[in-house]
Protein backbone atom coordinates (compact mmCIF):
# COMPACT_ATOMS: atom_id res chain seq x y z
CA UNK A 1 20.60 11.44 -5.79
CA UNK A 2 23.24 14.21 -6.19
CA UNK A 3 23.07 17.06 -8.46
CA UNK A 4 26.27 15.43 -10.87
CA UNK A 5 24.06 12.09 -11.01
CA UNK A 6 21.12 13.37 -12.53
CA UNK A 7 21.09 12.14 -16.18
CA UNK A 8 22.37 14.66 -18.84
CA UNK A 9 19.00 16.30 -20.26
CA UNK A 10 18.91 17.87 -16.29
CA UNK A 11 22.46 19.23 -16.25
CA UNK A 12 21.91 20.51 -19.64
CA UNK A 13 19.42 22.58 -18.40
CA UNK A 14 20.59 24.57 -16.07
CA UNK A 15 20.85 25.92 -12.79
CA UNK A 16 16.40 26.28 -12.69
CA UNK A 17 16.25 22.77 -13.87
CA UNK A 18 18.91 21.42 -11.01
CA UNK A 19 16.95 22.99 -8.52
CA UNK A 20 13.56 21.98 -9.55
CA UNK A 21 15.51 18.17 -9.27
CA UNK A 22 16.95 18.36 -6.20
CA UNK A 23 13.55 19.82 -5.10
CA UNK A 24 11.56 17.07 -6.84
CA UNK A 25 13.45 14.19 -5.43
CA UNK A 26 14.92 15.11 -1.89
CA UNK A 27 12.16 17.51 -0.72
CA UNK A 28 8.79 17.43 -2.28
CA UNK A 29 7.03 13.94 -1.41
CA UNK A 30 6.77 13.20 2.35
CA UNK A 31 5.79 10.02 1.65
CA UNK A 32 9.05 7.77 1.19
CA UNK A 33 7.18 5.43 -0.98
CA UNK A 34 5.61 8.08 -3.44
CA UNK A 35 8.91 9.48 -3.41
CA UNK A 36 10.38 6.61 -4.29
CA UNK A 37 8.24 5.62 -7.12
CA UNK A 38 7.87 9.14 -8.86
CA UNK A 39 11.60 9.52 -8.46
CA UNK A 40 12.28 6.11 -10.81
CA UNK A 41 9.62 6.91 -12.97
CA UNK A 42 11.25 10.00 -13.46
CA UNK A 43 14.87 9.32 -13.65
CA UNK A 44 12.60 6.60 -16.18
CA UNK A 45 11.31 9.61 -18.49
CA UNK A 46 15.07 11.61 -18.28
CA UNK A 47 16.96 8.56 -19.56
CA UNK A 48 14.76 7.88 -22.35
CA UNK A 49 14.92 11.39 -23.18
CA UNK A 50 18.60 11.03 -22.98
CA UNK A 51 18.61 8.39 -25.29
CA UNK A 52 17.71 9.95 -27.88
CA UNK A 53 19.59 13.15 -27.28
CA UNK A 54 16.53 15.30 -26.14
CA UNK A 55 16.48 18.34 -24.14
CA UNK A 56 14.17 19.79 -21.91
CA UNK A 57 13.50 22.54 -24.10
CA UNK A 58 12.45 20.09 -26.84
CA UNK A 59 9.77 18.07 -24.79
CA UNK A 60 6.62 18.93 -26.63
CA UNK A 61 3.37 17.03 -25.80
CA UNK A 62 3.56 14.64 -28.67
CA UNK A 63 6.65 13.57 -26.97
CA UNK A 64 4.89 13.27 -23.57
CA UNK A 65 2.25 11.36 -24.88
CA UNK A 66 4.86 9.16 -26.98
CA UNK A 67 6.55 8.12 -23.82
CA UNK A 68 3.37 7.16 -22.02
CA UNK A 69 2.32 5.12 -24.91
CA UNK A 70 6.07 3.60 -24.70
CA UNK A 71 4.60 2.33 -21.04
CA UNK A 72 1.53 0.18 -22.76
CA UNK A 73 -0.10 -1.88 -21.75
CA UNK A 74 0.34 -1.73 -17.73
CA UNK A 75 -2.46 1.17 -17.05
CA UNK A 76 -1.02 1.24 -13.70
CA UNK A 77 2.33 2.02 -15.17
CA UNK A 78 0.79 4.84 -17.06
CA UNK A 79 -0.79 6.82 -14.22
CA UNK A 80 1.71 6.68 -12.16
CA UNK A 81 4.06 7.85 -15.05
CA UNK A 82 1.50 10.92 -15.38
CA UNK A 83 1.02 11.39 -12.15
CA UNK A 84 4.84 11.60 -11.44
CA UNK A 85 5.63 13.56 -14.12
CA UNK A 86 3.36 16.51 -13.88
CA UNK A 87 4.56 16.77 -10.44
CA UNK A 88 7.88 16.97 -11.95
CA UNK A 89 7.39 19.16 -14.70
CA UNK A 90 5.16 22.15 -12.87
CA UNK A 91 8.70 22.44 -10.51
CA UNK A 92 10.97 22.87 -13.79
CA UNK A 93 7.80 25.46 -15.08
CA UNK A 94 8.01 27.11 -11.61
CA UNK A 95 11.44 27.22 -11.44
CA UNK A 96 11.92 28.87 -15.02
CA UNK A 97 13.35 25.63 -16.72
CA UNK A 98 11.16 24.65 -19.35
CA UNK A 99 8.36 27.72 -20.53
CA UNK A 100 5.32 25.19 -19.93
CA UNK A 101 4.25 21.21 -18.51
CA UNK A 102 4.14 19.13 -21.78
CA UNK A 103 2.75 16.10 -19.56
CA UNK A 104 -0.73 18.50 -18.66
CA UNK A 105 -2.23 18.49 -21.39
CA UNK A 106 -1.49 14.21 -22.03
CA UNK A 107 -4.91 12.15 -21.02
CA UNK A 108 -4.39 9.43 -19.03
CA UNK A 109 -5.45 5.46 -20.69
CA UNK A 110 -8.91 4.28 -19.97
CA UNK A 111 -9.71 2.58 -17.33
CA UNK A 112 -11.38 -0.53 -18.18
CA UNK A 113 -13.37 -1.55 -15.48
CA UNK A 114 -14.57 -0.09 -12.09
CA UNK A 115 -13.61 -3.67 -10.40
CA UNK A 116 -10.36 -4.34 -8.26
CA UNK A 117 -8.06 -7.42 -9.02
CA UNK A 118 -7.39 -7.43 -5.51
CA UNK A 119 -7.59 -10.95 -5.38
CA UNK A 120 -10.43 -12.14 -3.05
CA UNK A 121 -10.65 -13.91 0.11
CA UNK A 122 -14.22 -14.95 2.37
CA UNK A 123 -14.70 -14.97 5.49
CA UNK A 124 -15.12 -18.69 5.74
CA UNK A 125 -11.20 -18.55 4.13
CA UNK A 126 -10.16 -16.24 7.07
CA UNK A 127 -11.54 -18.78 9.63
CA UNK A 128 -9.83 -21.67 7.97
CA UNK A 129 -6.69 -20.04 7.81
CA UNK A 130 -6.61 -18.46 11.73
CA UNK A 131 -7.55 -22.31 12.32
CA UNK A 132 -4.89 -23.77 10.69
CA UNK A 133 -2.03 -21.81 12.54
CA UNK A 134 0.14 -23.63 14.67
CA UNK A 135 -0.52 -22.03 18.09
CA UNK A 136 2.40 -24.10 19.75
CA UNK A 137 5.36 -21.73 18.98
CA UNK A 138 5.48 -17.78 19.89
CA UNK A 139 5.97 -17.23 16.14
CA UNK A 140 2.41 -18.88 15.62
CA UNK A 141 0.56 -16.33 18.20
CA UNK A 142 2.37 -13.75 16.24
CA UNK A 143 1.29 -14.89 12.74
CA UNK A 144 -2.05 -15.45 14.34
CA UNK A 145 -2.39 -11.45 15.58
CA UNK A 146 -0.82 -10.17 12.50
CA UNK A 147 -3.70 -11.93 10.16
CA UNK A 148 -6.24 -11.39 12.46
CA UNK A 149 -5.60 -7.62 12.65
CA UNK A 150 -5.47 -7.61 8.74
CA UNK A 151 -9.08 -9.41 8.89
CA UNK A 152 -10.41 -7.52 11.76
CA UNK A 153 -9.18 -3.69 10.70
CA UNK A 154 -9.13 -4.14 6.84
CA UNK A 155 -5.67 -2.06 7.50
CA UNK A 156 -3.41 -1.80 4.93
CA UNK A 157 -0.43 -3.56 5.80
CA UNK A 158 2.41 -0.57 5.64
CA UNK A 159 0.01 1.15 7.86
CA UNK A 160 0.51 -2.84 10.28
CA UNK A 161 3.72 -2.23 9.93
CA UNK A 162 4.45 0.49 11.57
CA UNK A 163 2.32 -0.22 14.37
CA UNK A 164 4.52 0.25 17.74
CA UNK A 165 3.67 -0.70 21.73
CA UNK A 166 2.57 2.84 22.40
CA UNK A 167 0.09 2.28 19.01
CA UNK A 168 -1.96 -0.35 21.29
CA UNK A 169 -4.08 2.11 23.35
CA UNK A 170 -5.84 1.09 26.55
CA UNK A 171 -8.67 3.06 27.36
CA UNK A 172 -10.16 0.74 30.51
CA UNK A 173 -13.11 -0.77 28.74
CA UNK A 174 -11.40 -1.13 25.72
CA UNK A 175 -8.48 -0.90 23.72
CA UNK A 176 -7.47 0.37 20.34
CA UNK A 177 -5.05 0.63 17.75
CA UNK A 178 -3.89 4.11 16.17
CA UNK A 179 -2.59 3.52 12.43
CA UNK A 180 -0.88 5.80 10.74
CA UNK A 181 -2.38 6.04 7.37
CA UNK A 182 -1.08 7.24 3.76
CA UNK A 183 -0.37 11.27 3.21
CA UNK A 184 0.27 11.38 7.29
CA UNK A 185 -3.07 10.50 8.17
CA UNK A 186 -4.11 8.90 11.58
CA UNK A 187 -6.85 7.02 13.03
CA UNK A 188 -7.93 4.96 15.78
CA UNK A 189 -9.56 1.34 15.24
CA UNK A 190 -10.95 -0.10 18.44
CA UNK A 191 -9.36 -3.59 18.95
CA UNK A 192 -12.52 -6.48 18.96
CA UNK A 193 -12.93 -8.45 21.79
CA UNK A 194 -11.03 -11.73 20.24
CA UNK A 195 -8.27 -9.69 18.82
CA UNK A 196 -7.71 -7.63 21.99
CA UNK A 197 -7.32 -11.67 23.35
CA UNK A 198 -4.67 -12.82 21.12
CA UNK A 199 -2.60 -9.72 20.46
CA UNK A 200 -2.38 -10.28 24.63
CA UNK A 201 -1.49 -13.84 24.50
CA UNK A 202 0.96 -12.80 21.55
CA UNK A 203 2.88 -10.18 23.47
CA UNK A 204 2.74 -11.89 25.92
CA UNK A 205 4.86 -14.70 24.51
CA UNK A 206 7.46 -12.12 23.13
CA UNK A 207 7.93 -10.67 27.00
CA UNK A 208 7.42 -7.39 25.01
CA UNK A 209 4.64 -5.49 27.98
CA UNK A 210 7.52 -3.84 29.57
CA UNK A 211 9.47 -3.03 26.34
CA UNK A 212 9.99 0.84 25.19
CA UNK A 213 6.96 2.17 23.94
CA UNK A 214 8.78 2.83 20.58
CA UNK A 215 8.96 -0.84 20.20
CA UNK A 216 7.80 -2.79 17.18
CA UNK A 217 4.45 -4.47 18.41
CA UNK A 218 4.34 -7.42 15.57
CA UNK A 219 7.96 -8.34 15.85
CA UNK A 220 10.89 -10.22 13.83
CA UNK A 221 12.39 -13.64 15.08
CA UNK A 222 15.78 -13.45 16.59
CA UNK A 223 17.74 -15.65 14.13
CA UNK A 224 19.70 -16.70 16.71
CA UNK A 225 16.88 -17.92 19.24
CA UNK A 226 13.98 -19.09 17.23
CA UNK A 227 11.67 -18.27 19.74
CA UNK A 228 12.71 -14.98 21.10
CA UNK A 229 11.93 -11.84 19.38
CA UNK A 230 14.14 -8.43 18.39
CA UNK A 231 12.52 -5.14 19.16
CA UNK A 232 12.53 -3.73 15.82
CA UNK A 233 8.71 -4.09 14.04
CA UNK A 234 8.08 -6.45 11.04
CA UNK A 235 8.26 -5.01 7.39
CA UNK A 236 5.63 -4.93 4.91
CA UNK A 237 7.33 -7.32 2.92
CA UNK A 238 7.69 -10.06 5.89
CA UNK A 239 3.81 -9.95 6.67
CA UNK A 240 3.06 -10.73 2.67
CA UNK A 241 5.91 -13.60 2.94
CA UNK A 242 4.33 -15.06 6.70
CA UNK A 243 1.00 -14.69 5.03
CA UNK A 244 1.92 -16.65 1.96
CA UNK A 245 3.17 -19.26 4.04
CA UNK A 246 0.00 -19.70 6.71
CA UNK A 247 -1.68 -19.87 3.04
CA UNK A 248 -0.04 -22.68 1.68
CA UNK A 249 -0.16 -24.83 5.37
CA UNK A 250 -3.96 -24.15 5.44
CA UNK A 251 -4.58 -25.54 2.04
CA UNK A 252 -5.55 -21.94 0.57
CA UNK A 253 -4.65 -20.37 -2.74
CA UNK A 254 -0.81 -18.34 -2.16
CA UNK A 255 -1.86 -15.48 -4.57
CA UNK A 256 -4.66 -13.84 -1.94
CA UNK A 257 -2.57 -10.74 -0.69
CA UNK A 258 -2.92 -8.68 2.39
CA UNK A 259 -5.03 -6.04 0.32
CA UNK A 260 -7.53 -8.90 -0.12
CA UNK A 261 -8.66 -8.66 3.73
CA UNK A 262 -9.48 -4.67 2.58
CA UNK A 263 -11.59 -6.27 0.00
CA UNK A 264 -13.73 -8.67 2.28
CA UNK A 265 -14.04 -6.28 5.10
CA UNK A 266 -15.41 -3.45 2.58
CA UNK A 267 -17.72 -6.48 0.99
CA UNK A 268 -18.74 -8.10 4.25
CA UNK A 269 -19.89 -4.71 5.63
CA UNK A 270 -21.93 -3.47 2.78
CA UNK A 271 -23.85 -6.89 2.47
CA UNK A 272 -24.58 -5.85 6.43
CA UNK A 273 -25.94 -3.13 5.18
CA UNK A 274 -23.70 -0.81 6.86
CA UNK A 275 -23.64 2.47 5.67
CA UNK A 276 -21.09 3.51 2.87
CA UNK A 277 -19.48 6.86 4.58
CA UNK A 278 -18.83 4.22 7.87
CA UNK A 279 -16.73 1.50 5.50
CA UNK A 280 -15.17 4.12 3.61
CA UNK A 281 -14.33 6.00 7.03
CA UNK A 282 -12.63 2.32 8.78
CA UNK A 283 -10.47 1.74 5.34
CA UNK A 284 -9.60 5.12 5.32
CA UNK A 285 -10.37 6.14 1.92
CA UNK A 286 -10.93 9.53 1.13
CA UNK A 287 -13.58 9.28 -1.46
CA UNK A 288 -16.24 6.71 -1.63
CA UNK A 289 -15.39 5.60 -5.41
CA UNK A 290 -12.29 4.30 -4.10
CA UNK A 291 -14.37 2.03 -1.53
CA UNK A 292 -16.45 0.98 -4.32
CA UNK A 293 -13.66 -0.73 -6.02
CA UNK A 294 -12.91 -3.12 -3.20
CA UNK A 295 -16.64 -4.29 -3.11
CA UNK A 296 -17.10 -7.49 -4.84
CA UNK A 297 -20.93 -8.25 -3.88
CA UNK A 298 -21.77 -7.82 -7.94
CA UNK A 299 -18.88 -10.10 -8.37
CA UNK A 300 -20.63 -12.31 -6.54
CA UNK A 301 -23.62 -12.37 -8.55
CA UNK A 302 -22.19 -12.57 -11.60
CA UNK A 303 -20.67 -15.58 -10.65
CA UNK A 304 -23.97 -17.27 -9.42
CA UNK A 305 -25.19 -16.17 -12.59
CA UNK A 306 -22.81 -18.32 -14.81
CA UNK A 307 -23.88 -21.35 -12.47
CA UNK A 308 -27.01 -21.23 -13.87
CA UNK A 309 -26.09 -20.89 -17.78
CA UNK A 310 -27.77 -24.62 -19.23
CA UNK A 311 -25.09 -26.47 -20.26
């Protein structure tokens, strides 16, 4: 965004408050998809500010809070709004624009429950669905690797997504893949035994083993041969779309998402009694509350519980 599109309330407010912008939304979020989303939420804020002929000076925390309250009832909505705009708001305090953060001193909604509406998927599902795929094609042993990675990681798919050839390391008895995680994190998963066998028969397929190792390693279709593949890697938004679509030809509901494999690999592990540090350490969360959410073993037994209700 360029310094003569920022909405008025920001060129109003001087040269502090242009700077603190352009630092906000070119430079301060290395992540392009936190960037993104603060920077709508707060180009968001600045034209409803402008809108009713606001300036920065006049932002008080009663304004704040009005504007988060404008955001009801999506709680997601509001903490990201909050979370954005503090950000925001502690650049135009640093940089001398506005005397103090009228957004710190907002609380955030409630959250009404510690459970995730990730929605969830079993194992039993998993095996149904890597069943059902049509191994016939090259796009098949593709879908087939992508899925199974999902189920076999617990991944998140951006982190799939960006998975190249030089990702897939081979270390002699085994091989791994190296994901490259949220705030620039890495790690290394080793690849399971049946995995390792189809993301082989998979590449395989795509004559992709001698490609650059920058290459994509779960690849598009080449429009124009149906069963050859490009180079470039697949985005998030294709693996949700080929998962929807394995979903509906096995017979399985279309709303389970790729975050629902996180779910059943955190669940399936814990009622293994694995230790909570190791699942929270192969999702890659950084605190154990967040691994928490995505278990769904008291879900469980509240739902046997119901079965049992005498009527």
């Amino acid at each position: 965004m360029h310094v003569d599109d920022y909405p008025a309330i920001i060129r109003n407010g001087g040269p502090g408050a242009c700077y603190a912008a352009d630092e906000f939304f070119r430079a301060r979020l290395s992540n392009p998809h936190t960037r993104r989303a603060y920077g709508r939420m707060a180009v968001r804020f600045l034209q409803w500010c402008d809108q009713r002929e606001l300036q920065l000076r006049d932002i008080t925390p009663g304004i704040a809070a009005r504007f988060i309250d404008h955001l009801a009832p999506s709680i997601a909505t509001q903490k990201l709004a909050l979370a954005a705009l503090r950000q925001f708001f502690d650049l135009l305090v640093t940089r001398h624009a506005v005397l103090l953060n009228p957004f710190q001193s907002v609380r955030g909604p409630p959250r009404g429950s510690n459970d995730g509406k990730t929605p969830e998927i079993s194992p039993d599902q998993v095996r149904r669905l890597l069943a059902a795929i049509d191994l016939s094609r090259p796009v098949g042993l593709r879908d087939r690797a992508v899925i199974a990675t999902l189920a076999m990681t617990g991944a998140r798919v951006g982190a799939i997504a960006q998975l190249r050839l030089r990702d897939l390391r081979d270390y002699g008895e085994y091989r791994s893949l190296r994901f490259r995680e949220k705030r620039g994190k890495e790690r290394e998963i080793p690849v399971r035994f049946d995995l390792d066998r189809w993301i082989a028969a998979y590449l395989a397929a795509a004559d992709a083993l001698d490609d650059p190792p920058d290459s994509g390693l779960f690849r598009a279709i080449d429009s124009r041969f149906p069963n050859r593949f490009k180079r470039s890697g697949l985005g998030p938004w294709t693996i949700r779309a080929l998962l929807k679509r394995r979903l509906a030809d096995a017979g399985l509901p279309t709303f389970i998402t790729p975050h629902s494999f996180r779910a059943m690999v955190v669940t399936d592990l814990l009622e293994q009694s694995v230790p909570m540090e190791d699942v929270q350490y192969l999702v890659g969360h950084s605190h154990p509350s967040t691994t928490q959410i995505y278990d769904r073993r008291q879900r469980r037994v509240t739902r046997n519980l119901v079965e049992r209700i005498s009527v």
